[in-house]
C-alpha atoms as a PDB file:
ATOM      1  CA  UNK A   1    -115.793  13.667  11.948  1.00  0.00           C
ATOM      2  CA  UNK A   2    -113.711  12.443   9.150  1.00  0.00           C
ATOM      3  CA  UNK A   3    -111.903  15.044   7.906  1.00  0.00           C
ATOM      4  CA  UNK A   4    -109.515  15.775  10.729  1.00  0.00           C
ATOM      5  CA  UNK A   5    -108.698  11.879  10.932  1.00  0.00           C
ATOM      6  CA  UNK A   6    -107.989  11.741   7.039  1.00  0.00           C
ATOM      7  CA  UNK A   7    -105.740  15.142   7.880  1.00  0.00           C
ATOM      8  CA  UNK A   8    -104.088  13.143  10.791  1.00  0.00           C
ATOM      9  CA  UNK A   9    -102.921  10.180   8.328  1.00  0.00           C
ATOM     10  CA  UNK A  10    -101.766  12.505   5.768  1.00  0.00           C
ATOM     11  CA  UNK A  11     -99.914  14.476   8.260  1.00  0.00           C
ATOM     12  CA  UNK A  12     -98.287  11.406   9.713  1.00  0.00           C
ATOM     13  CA  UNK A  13     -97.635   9.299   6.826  1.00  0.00           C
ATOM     14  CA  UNK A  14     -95.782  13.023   5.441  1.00  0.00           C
ATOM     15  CA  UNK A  15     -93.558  13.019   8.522  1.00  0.00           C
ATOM     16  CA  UNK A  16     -92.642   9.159   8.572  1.00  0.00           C
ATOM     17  CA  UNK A  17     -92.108   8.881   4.877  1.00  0.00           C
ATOM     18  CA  UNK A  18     -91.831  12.619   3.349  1.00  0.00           C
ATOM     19  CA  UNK A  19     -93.934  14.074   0.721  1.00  0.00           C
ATOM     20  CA  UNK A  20     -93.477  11.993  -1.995  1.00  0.00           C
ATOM     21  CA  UNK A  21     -94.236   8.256  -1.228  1.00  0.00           C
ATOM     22  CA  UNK A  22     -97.100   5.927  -3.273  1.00  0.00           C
ATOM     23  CA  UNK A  23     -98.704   5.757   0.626  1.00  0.00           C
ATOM     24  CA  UNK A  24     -98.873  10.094   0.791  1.00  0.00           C
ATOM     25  CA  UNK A  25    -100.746  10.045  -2.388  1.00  0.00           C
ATOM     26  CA  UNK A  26    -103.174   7.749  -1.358  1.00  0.00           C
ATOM     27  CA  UNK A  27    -103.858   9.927   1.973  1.00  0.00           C
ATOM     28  CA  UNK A  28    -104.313  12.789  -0.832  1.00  0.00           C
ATOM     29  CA  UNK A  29    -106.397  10.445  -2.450  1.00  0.00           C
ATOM     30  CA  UNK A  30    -108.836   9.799   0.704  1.00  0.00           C
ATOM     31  CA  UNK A  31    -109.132  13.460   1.663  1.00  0.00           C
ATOM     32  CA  UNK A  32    -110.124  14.491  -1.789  1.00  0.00           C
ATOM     33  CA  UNK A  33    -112.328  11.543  -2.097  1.00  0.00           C
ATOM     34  CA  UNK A  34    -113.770  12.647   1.392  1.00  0.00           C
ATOM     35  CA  UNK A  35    -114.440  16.214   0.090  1.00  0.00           C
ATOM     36  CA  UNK A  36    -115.998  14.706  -3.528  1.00  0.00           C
ATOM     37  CA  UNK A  37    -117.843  13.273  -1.514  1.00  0.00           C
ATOM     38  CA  UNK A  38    -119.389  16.489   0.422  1.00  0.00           C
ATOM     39  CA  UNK A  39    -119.968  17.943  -2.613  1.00  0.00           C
ATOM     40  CA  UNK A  40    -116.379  20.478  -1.998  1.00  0.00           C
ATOM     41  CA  UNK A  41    -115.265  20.104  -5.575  1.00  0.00           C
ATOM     42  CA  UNK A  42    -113.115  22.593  -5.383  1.00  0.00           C
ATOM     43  CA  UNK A  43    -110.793  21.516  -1.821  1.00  0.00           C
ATOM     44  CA  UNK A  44    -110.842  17.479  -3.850  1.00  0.00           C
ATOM     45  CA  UNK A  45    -109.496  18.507  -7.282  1.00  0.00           C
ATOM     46  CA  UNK A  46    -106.009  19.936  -6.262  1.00  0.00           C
ATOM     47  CA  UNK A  47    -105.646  16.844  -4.048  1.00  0.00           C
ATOM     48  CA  UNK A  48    -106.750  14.042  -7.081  1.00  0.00           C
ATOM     49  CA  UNK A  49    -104.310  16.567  -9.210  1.00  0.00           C
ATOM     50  CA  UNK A  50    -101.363  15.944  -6.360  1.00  0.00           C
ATOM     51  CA  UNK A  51    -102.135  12.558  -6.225  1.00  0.00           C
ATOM     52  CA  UNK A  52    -102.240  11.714  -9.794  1.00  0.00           C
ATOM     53  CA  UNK A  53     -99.124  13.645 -10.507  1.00  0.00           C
ATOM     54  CA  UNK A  54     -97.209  11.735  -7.294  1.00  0.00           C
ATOM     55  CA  UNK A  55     -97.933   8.158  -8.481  1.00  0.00           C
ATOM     56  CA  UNK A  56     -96.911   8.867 -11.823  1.00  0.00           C
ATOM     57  CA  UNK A  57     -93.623  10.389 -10.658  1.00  0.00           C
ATOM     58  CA  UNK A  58     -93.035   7.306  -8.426  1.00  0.00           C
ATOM     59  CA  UNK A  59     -94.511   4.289  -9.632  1.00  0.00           C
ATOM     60  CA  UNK A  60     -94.334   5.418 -13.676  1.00  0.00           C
ATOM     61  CA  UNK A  61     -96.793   6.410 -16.075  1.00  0.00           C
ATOM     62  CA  UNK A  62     -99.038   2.951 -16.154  1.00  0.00           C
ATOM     63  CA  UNK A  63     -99.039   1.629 -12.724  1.00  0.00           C
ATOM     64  CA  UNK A  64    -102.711  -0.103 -11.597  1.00  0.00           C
ATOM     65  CA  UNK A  65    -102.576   2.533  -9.319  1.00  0.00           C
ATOM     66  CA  UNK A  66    -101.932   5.460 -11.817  1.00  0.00           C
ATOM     67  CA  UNK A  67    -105.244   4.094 -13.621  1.00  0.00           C
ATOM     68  CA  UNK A  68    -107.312   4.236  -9.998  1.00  0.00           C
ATOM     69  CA  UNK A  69    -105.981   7.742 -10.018  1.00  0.00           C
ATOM     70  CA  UNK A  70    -107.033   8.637 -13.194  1.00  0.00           C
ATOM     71  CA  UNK A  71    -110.700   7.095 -12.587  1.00  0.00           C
ATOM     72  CA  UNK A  72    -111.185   9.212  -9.499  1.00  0.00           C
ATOM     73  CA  UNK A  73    -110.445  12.532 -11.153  1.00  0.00           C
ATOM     74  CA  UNK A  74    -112.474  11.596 -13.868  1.00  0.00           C
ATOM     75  CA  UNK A  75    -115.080  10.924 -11.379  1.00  0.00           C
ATOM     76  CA  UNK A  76    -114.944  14.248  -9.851  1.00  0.00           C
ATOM     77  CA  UNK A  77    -115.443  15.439 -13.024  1.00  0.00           C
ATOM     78  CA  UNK A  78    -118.535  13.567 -13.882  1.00  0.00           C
ATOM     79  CA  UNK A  79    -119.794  14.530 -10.303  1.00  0.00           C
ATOM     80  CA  UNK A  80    -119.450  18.439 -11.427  1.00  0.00           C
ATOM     81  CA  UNK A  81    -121.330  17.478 -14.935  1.00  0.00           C
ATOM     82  CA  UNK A  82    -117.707  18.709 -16.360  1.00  0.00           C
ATOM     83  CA  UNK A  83    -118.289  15.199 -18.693  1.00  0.00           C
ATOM     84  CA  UNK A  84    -116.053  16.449 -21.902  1.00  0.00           C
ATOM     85  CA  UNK A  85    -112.851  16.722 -19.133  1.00  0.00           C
ATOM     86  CA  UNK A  86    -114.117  13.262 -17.291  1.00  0.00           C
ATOM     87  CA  UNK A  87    -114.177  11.132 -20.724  1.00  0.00           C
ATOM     88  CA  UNK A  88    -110.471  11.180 -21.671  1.00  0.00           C
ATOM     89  CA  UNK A  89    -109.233   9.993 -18.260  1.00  0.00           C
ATOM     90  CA  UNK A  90    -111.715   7.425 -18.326  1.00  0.00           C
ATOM     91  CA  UNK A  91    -110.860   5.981 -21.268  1.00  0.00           C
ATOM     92  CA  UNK A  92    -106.889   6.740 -20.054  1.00  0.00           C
ATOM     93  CA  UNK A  93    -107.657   4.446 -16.871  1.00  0.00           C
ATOM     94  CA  UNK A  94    -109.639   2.009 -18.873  1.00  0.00           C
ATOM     95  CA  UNK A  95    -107.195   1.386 -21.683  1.00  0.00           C
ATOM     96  CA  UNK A  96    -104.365   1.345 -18.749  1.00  0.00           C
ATOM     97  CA  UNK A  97    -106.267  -1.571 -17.170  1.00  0.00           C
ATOM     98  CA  UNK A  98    -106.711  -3.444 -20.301  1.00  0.00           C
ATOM     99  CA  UNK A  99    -103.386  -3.544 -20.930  1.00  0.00           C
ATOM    100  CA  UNK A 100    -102.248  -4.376 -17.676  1.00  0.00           C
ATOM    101  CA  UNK A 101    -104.834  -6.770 -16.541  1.00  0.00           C
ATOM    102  CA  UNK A 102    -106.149  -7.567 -19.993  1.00  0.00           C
ATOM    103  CA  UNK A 103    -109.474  -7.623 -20.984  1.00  0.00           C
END
């Protein structure tokens, strides 16, 4: 039942805003946490991937929300017991938020 309303918002925010605002990589960022979350690996990653790549384009390369981004691949990793690919981007996201929010 979730899916098509996650779908919705990304379709909507895409039309109101285009397809590269901070607010159409966080629908990305829903849907793929929807599918992590059924166990579709493979539908989530190119949406994290999207995601992660949009915030860094728009908000720069060590926004809080870059580091979020970077913790929810990582997590998808870790999920798929792909742990050598999930460790750098969590300690990416974690060194991110130290230095932004200290320790």
């Amino acid at each position: 039942a979730a899916e098509p309303l996650y779908q919705e918002a990304l379709a909507m925010r895409q039309a109101l805003l285009g397809d590269r605002h901070p607010d159409v990589a966080q629908s990305l960022n829903n849907l793929a946490e929807l599918y992590r979350s059924q166990g579709r690996y493979e539908a989530a990653e190119p949406l994290y991937q999207e995601a992660l790549a949009m915030k860094k384009a728009l908000l720069g390369e060590t926004h809080p929300s870059v580091a979020t981004s970077l913790n929810n691949l990582a997590e998808l990793y870790r999920s798929q017991g792909r742990y050598e690919a999930a460790e750098p981007l969590y300690q990416e996201a974690l060194a991110m938020r130290q230095a932004l929010l200290g320790d």
